[in-house]
C-alpha atoms as a PDB file:
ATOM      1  CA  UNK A   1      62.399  16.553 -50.362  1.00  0.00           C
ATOM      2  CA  UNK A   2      59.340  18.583 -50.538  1.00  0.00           C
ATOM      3  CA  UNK A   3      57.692  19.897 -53.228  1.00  0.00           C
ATOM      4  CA  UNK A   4      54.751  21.233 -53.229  1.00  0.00           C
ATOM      5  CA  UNK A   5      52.602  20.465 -56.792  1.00  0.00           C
ATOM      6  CA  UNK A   6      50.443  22.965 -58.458  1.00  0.00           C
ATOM      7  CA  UNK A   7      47.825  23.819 -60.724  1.00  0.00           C
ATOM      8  CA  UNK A   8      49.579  25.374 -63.170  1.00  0.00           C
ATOM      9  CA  UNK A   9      46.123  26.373 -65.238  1.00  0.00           C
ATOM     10  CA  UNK A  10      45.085  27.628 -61.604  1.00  0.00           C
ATOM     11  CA  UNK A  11      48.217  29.611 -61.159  1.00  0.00           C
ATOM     12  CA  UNK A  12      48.032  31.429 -64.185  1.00  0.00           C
ATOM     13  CA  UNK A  13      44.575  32.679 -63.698  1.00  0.00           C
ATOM     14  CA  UNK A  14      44.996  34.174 -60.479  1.00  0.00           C
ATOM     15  CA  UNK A  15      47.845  35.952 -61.621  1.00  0.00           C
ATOM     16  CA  UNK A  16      45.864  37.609 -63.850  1.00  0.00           C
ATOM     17  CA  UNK A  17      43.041  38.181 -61.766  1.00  0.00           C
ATOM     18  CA  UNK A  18      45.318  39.318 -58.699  1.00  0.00           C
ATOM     19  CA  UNK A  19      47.049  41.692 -61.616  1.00  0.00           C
ATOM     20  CA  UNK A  20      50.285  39.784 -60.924  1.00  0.00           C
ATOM     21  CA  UNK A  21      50.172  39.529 -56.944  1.00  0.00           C
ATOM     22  CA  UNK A  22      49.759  35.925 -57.374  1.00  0.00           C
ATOM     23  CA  UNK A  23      52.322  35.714 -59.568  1.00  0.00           C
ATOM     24  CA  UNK A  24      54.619  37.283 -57.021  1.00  0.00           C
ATOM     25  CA  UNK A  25      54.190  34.234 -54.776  1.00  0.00           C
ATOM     26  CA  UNK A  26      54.177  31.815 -57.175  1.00  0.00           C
ATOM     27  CA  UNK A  27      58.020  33.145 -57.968  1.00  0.00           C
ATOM     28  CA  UNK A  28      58.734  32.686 -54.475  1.00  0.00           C
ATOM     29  CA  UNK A  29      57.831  29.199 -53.984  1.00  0.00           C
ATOM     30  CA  UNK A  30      58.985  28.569 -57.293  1.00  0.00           C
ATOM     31  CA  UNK A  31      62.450  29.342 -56.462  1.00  0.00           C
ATOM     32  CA  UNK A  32      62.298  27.847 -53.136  1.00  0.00           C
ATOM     33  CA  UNK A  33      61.102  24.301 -54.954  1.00  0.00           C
ATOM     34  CA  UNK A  34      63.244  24.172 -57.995  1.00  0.00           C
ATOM     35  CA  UNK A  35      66.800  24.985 -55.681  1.00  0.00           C
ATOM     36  CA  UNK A  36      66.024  22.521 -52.900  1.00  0.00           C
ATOM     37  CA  UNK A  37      65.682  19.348 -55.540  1.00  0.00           C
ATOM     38  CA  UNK A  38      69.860  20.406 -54.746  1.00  0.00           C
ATOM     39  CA  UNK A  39      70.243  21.882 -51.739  1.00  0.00           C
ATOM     40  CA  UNK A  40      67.223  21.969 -49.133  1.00  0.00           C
ATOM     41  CA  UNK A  41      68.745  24.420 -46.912  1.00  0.00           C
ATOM     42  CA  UNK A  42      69.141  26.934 -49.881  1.00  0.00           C
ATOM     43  CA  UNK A  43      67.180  30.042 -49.287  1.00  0.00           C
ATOM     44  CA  UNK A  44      67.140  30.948 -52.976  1.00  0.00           C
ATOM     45  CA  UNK A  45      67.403  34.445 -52.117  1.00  0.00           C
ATOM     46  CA  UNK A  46      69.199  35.293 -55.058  1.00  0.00           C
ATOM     47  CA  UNK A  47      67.473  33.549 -57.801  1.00  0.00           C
ATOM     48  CA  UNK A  48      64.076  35.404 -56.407  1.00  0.00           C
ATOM     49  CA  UNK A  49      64.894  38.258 -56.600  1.00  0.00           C
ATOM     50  CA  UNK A  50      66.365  37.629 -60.658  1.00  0.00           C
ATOM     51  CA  UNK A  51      63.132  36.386 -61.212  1.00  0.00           C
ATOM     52  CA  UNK A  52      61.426  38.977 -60.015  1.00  0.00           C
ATOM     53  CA  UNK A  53      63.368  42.020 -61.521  1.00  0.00           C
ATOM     54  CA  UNK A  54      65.412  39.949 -64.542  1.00  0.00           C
ATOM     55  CA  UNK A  55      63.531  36.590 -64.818  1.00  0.00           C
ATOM     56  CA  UNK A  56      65.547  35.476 -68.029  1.00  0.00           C
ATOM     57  CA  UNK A  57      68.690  35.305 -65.671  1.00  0.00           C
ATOM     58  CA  UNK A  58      67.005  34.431 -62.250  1.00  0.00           C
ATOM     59  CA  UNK A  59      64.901  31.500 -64.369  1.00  0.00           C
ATOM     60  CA  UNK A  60      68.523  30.466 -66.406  1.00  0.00           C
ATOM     61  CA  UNK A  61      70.015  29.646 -62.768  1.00  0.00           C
ATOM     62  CA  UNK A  62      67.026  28.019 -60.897  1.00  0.00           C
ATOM     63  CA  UNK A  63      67.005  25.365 -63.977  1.00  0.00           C
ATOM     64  CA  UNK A  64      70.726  24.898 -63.425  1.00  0.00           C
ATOM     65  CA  UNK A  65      70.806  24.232 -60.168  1.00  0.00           C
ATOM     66  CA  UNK A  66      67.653  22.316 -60.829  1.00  0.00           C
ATOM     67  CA  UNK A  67      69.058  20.210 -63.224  1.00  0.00           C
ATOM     68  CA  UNK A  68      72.122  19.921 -61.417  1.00  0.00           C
ATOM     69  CA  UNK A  69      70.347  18.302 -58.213  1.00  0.00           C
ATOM     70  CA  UNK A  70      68.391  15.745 -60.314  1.00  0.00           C
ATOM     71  CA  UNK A  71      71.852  14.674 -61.582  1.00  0.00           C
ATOM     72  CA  UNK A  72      73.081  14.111 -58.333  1.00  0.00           C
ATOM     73  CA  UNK A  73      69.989  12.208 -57.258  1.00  0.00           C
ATOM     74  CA  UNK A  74      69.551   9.832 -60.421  1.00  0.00           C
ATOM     75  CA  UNK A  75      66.368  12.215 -61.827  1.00  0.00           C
ATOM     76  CA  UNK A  76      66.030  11.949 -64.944  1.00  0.00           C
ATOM     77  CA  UNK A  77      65.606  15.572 -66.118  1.00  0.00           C
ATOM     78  CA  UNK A  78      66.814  17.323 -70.013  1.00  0.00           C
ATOM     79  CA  UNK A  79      68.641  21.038 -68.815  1.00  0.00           C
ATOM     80  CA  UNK A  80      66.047  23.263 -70.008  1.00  0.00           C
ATOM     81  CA  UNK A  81      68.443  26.534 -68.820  1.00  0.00           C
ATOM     82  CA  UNK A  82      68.672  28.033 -72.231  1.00  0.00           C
ATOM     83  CA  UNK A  83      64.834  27.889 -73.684  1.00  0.00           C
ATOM     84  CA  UNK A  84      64.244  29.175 -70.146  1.00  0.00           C
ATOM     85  CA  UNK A  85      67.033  32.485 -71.068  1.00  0.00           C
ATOM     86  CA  UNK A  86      65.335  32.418 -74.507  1.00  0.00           C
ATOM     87  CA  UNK A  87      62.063  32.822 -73.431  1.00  0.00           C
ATOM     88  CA  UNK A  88      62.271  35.444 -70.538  1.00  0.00           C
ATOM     89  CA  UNK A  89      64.391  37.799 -73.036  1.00  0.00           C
ATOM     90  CA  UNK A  90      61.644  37.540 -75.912  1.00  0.00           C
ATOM     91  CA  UNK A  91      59.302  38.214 -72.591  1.00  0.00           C
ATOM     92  CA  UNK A  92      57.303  35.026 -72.577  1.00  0.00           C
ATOM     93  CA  UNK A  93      58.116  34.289 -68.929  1.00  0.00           C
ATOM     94  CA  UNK A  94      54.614  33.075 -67.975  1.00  0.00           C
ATOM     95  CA  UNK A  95      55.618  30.197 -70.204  1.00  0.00           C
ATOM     96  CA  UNK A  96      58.899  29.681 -68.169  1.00  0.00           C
ATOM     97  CA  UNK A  97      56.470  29.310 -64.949  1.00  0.00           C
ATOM     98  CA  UNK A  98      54.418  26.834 -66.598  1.00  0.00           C
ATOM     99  CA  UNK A  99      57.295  25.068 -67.968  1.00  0.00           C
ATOM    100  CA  UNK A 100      59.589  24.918 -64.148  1.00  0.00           C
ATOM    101  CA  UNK A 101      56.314  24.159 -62.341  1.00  0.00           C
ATOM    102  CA  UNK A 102      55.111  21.519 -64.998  1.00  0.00           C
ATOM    103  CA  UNK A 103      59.217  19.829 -64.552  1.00  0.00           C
ATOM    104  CA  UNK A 104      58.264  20.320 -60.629  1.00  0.00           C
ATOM    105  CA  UNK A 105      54.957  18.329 -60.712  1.00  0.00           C
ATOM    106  CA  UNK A 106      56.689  15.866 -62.421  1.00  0.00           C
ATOM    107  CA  UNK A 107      58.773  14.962 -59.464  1.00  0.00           C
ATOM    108  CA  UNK A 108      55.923  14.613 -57.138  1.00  0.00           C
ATOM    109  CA  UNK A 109      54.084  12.209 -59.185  1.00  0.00           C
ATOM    110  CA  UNK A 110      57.124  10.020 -60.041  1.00  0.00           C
ATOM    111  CA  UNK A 111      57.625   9.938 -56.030  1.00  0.00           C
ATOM    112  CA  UNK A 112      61.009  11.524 -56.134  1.00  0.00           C
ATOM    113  CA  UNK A 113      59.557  13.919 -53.700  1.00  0.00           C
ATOM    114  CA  UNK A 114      56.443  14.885 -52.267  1.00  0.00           C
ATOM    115  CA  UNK A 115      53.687  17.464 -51.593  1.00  0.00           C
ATOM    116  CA  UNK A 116      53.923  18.781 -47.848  1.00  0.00           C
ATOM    117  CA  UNK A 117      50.090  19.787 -48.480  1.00  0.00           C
ATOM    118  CA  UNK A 118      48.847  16.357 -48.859  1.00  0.00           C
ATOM    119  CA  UNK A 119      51.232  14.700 -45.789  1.00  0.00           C
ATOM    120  CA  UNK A 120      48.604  14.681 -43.480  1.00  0.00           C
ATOM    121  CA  UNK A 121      46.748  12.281 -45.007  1.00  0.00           C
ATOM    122  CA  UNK A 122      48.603   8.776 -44.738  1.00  0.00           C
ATOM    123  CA  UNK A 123      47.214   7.573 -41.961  1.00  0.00           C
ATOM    124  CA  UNK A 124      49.679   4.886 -41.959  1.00  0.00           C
ATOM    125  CA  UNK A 125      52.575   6.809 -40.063  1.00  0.00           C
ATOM    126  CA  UNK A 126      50.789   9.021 -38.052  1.00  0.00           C
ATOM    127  CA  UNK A 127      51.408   8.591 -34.170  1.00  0.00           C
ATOM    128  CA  UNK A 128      47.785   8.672 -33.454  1.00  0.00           C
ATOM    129  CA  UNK A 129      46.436   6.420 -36.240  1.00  0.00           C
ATOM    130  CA  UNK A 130      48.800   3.818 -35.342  1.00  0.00           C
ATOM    131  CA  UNK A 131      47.254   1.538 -32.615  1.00  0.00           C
ATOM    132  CA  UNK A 132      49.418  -1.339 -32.654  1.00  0.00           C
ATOM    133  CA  UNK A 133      52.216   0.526 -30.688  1.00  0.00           C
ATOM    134  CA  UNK A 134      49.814   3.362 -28.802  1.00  0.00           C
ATOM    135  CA  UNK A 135      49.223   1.646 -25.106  1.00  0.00           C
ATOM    136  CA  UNK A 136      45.522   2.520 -24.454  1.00  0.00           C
ATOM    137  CA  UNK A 137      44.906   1.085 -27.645  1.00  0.00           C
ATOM    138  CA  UNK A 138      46.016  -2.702 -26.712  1.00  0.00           C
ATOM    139  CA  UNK A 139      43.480  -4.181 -24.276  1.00  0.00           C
ATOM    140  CA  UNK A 140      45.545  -7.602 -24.818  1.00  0.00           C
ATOM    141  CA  UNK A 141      48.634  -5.789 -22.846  1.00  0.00           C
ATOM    142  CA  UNK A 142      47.233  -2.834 -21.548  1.00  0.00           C
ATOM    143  CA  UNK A 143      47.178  -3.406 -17.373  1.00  0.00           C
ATOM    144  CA  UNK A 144      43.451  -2.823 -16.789  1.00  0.00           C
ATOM    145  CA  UNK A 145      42.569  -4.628 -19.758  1.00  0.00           C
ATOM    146  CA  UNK A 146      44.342  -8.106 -19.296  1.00  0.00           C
ATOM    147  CA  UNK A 147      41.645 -10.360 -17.126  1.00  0.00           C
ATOM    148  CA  UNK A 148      44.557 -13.002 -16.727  1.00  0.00           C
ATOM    149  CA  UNK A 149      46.469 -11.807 -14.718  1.00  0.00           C
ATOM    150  CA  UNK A 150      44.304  -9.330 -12.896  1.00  0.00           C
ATOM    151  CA  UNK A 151      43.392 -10.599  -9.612  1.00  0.00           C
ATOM    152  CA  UNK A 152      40.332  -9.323  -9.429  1.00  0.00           C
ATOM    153  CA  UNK A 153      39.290 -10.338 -12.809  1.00  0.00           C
ATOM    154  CA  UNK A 154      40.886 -14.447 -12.451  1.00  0.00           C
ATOM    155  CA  UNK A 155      38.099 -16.168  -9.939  1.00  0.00           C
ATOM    156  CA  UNK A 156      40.633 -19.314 -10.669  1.00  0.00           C
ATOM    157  CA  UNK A 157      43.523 -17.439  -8.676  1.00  0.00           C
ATOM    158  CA  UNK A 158      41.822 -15.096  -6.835  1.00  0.00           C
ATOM    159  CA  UNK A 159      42.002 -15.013  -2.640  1.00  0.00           C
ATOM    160  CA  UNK A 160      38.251 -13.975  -2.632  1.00  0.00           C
ATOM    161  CA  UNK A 161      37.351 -16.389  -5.959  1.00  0.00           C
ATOM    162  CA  UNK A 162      38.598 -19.441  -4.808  1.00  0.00           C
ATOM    163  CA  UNK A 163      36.521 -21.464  -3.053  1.00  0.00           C
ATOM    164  CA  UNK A 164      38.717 -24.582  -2.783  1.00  0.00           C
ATOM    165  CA  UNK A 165      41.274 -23.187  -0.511  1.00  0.00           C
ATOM    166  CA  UNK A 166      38.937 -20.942   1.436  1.00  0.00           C
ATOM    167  CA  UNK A 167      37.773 -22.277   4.982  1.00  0.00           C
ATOM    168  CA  UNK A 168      34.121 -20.786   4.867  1.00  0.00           C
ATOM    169  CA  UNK A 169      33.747 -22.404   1.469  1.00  0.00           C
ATOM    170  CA  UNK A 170      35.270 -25.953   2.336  1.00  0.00           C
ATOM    171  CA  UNK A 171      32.826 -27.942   4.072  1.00  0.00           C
ATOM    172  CA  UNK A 172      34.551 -31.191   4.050  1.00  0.00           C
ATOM    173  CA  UNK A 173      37.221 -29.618   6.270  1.00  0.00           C
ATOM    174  CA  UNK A 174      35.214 -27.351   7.968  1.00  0.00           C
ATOM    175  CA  UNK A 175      34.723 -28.055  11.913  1.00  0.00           C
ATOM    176  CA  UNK A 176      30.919 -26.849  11.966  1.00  0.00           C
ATOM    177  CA  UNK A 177      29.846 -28.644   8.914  1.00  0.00           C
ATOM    178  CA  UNK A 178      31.351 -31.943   8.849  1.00  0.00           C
ATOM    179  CA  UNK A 179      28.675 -33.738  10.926  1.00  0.00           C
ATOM    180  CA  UNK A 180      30.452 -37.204  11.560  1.00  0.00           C
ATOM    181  CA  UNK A 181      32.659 -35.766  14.029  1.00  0.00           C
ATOM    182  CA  UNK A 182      30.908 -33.598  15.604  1.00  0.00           C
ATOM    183  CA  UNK A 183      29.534 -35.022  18.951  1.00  0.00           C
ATOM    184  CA  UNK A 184      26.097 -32.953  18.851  1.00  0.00           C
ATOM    185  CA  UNK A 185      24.990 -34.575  15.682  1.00  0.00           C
ATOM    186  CA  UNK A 186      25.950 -38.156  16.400  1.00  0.00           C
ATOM    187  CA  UNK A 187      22.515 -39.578  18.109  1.00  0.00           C
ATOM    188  CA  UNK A 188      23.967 -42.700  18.101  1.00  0.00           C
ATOM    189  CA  UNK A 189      27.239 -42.368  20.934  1.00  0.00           C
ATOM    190  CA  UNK A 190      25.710 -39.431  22.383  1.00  0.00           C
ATOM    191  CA  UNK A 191      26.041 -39.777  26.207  1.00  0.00           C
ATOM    192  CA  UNK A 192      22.154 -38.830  26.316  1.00  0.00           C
ATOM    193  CA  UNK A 193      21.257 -40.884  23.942  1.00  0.00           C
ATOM    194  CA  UNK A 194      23.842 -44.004  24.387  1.00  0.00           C
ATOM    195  CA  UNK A 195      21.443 -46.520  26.018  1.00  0.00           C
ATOM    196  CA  UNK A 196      24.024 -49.283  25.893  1.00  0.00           C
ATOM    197  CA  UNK A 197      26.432 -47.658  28.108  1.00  0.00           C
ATOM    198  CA  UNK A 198      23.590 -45.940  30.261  1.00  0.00           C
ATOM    199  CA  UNK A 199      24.492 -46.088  34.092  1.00  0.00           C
ATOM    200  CA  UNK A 200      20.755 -47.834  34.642  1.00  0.00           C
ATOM    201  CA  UNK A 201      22.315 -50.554  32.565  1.00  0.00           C
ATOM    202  CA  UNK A 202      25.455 -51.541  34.184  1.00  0.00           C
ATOM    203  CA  UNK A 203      24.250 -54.116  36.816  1.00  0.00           C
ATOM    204  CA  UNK A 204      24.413 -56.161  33.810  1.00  0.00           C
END
């Protein structure tokens, strides 16, 4: 679930300094924070607008459906509902702010949820900081990156690269180069140069 964690010394001074605009928000996401610990998809429409107008009640029902989430998730939590009807009818309900978003902040640093505001930074799941599954980030697999078994990059298996099996490159089975059978280079049974078998020689 997410939960976004405040400064609650922070809060309370731009409240005052905003002459309570601040503290309108802070209501808001209040709400929103303390009723989604039990339902995520609750609005907490209702429990705003107590807060806003009657924030002894609208504070007395965030806590209990606060408390009543962390019960159904295994958090452990103390059901704070009555100090928080206590305190907004004596009208001390800065102190039930403090006290909701200091139970709030509590769940985001014992991991039971956490801060939408910091996500971003875990590089860990992130599709584009993860390079062991991204493609252009492989060379071992990626196709223009993998010399074995690239043609043009394997001079062991390539058509052009192999001299072995290529007839321009093979001079022992080459016609032109191979000079003991070729009649041209053979001085010795060349018909010009055959004396023994000369025609001036066969009286003999």
């Amino acid at each position: 679930m997410k939960i976004e964690k405040r400064d609650i010394v922070k809060c309370v001074i731009l409240s005052i300094v905003t002459c309570g605009i601040y503290g309108i928000i802070w209501i808001i996401k209040l709400a929103k924070d303390a009723v989604s610990v039990k339902d995520e998809n609750d609005s907490a429409t209702v429990e705003t607008i107590l807060m806003l107008f009657f924030p002894f009640i609208g504070f007395y029902l965030c806590e209990k459906k606060f408390s009543e989430g962390c019960a159904q998730k295994g958090i452990p939590h103390n059901d704070n509902s009555i100090l928080y009807l206590v305190l907004g009818l004596v009208g001390l309900g800065i102190v039930d702010y403090c006290l909701m978003q200091s139970d709030l902040n509590k769940l985001v640093d014992a991991g039971y949820a956490f801060d939408p505001t910091t996500a971003p930074q875990n590089p860990q799941y992130g599709p584009a900081q993860n390079p062991p599954y991204g493609a252009p980030q492989n060379p071992q697999y990626g196709p223009a990156q993998n010399p074995p078994y690239g043609a043009a990059q394997n001079p062991q298996n390539g058509p052009v690269q192999n001299p072995p099996y290529g007839a321009p490159q093979n001079p022992p089975y080459g016609a032109p180069q191979n000079p003991p059978y070729g009649a041209p280079q053979n001085p010795q049974y060349g018909p010009g140069q055959n004396p023994p078998y000369n025609n001036n020689n066969q009286q003999n």
